[in-house]
Structure formats: structure tokens, C-alpha cells
N, C-alpha and C. Protein backbone atom coordinates (compact mmCIF):
# COMPACT_ATOMS: atom_id res chain seq x y z
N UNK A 1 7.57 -24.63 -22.47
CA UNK A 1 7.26 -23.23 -22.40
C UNK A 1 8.59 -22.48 -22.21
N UNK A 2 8.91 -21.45 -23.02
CA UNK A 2 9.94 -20.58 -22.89
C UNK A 2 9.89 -19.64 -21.95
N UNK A 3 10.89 -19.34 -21.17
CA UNK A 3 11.24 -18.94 -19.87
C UNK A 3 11.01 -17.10 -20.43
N UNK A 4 10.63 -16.21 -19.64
CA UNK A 4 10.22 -15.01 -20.21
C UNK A 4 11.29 -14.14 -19.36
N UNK A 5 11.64 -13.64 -20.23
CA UNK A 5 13.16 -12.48 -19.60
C UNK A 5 12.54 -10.78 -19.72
N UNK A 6 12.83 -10.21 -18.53
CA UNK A 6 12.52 -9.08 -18.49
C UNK A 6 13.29 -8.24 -19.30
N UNK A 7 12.70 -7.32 -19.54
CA UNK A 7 13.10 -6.17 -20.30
C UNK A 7 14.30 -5.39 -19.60
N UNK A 8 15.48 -4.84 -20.39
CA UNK A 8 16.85 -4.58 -20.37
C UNK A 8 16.88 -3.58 -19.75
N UNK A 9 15.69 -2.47 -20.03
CA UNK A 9 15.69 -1.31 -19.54
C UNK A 9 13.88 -1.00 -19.03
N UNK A 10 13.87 -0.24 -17.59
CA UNK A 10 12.42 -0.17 -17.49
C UNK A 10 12.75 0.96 -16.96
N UNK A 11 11.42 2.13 -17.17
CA UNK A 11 11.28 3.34 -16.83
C UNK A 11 10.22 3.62 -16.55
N UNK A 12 10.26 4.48 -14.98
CA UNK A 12 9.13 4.99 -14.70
C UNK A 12 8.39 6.12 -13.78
N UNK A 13 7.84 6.78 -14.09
CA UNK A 13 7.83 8.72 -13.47
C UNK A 13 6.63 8.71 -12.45
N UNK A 14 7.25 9.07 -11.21
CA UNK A 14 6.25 9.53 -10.43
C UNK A 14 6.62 10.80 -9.66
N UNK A 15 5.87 11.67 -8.89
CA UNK A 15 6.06 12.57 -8.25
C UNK A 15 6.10 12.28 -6.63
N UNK A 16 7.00 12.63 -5.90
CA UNK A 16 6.65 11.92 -4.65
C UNK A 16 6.87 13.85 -3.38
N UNK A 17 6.20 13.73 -2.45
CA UNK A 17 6.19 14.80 -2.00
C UNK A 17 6.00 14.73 -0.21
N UNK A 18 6.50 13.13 -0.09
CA UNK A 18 6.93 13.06 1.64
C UNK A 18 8.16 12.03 1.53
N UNK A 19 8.63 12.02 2.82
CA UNK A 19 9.72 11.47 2.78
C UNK A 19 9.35 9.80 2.81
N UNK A 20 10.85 9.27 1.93
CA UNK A 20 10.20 8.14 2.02
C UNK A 20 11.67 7.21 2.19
N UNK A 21 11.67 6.09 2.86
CA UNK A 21 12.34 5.25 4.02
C UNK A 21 13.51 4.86 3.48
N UNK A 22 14.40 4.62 3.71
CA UNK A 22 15.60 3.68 3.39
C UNK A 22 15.19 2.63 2.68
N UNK A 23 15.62 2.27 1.76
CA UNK A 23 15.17 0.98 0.96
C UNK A 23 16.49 1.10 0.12
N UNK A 24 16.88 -0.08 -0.36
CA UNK A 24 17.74 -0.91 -1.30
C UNK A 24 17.01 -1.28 -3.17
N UNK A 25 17.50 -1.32 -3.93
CA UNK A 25 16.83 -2.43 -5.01
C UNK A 25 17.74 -2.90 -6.03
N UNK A 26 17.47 -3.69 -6.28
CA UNK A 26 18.28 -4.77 -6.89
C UNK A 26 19.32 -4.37 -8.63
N UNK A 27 18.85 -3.28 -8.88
CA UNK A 27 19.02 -2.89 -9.96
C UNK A 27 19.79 -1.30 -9.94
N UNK A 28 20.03 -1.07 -10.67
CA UNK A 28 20.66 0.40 -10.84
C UNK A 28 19.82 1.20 -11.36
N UNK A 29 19.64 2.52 -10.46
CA UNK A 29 18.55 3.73 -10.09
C UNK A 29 18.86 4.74 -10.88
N UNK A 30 18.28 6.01 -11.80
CA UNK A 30 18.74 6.81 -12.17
C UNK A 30 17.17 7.69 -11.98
N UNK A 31 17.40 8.62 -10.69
CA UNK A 31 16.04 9.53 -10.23
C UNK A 31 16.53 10.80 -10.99
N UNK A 32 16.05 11.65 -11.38
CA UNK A 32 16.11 12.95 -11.84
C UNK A 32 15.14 14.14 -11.16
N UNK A 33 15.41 15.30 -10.20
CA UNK A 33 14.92 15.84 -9.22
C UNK A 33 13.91 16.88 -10.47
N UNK A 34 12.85 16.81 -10.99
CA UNK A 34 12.02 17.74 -11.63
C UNK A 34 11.35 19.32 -10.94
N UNK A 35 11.44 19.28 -9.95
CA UNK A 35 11.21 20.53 -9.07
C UNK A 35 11.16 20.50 -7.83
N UNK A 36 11.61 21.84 -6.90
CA UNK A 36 11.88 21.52 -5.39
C UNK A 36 13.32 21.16 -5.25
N UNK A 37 13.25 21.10 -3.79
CA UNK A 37 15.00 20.48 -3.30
C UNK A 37 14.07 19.05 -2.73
N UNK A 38 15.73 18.30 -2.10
CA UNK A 38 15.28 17.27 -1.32
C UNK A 38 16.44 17.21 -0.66
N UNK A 39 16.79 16.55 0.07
CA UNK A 39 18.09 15.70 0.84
C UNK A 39 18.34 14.00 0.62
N UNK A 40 19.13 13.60 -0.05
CA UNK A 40 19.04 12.59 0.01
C UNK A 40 20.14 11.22 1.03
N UNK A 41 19.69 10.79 1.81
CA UNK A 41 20.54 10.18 2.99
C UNK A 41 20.95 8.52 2.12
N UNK A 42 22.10 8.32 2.57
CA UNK A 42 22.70 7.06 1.84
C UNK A 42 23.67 6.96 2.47
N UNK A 43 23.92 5.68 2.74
CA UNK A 43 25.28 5.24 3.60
C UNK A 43 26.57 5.78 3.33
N UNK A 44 26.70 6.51 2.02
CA UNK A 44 27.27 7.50 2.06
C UNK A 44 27.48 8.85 2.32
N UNK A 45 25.94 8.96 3.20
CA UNK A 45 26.16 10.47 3.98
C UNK A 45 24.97 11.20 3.52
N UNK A 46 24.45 12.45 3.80
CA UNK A 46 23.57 13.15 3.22
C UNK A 46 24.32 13.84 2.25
N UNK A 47 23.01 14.20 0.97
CA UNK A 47 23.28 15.31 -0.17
C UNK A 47 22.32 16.06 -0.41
N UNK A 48 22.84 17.71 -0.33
CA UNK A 48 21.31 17.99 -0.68
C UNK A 48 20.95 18.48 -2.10
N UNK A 49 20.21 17.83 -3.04
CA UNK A 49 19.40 17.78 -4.09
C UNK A 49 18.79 18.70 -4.82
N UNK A 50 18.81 19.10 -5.79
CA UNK A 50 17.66 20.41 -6.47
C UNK A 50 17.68 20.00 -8.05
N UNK A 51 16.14 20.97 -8.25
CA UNK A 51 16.02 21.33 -9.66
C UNK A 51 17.08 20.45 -10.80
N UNK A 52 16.76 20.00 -11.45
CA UNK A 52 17.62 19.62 -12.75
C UNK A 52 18.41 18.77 -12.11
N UNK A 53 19.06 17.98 -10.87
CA UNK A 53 20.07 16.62 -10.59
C UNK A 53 19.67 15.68 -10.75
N UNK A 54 20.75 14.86 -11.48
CA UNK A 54 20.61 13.53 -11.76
C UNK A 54 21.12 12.82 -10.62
N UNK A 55 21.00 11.93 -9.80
CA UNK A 55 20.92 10.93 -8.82
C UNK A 55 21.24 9.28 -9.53
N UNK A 56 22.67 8.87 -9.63
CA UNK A 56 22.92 7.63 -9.97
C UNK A 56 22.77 6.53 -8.67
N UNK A 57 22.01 5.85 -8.36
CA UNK A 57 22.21 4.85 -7.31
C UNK A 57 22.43 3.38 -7.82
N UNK A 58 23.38 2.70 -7.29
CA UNK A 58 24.24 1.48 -8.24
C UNK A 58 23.21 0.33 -7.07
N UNK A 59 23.11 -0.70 -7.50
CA UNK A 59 22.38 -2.02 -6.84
C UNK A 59 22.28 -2.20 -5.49
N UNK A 60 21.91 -2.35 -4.50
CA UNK A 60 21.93 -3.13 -3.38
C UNK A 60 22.47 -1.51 -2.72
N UNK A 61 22.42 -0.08 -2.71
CA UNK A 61 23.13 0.79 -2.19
C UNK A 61 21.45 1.54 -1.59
N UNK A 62 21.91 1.48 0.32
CA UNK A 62 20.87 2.03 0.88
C UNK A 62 20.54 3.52 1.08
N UNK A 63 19.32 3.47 0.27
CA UNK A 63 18.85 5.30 0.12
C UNK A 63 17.48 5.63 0.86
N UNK A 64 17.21 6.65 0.97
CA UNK A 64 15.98 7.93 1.21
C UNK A 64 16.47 8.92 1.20
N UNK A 65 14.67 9.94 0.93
CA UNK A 65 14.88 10.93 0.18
C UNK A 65 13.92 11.51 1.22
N UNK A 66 14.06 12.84 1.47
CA UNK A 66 13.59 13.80 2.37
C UNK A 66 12.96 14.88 1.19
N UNK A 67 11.76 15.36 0.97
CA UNK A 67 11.83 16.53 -0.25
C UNK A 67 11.22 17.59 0.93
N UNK A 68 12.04 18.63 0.62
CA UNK A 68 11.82 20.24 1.36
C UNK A 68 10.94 20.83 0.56
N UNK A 69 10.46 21.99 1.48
CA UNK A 69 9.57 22.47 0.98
C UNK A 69 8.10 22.43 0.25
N UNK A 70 7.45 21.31 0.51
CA UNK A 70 6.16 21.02 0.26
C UNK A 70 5.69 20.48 1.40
């Protein structure tokens, strides 16, 4: 049986509207902020987030996201 290799690229859209925890993942992140602000906390410090930003997070780099205003 041939060994099954995941797909190169996976994408996927959700809306999220509480804060949600520090977590890590194994892969490289690319969130895009669709409406609202947020703050986003990462061992590199807080940023705060809006409308139209792209958010690069590289492998194993610890994040959460705070969204204001809802």
C-alpha cells in the first residue's frame, strides 16, 4: 500500500469572535483579519490588528488573538 502524502497547500475560513489561547502549529499560518480589530499576543510582543492585515506566523511560533469589539 502506498504511503498517502498530504496536500502542499491547505486552506481554510472561519470567523472567530472570542479570544482564543496561545497555541503553536506545525506549519506556516497566513490569517487575514476580514472585519473588526484584534490584538494579537506572540512571543514577540503584542500587535494590534485591523480590517484588511495579513498575519504571517512561521512554524512552531506561539500565538493568540484577542478580537475587540464584539
Amino acid at each position: 500500500m502506498a504511503a498517502r502524502l498530504s496536500p502542499p497547500l491547505s486552506a481554510r475560513t472561519r470567523t472567530v469572535h472570542r479570544p482564543i489561547g496561545p497555541a503553536t502549529y506545525d506549519c506556516v499560518r497566513l490569517v487575514v483579519v476580514r472585519d473588526g480589530t484584534s490584538i494579537v499576543f506572540s512571543e514577540f510582543g503584542e500587535q494590534p490588528v485591523s480590517f484588511g492585515d495579513a498575519i504571517l506566523l512561521g512554524p512552531h511560533v506561539l500565538c493568540g488573538i484577542e478580537p475587540k469589539g464584539y
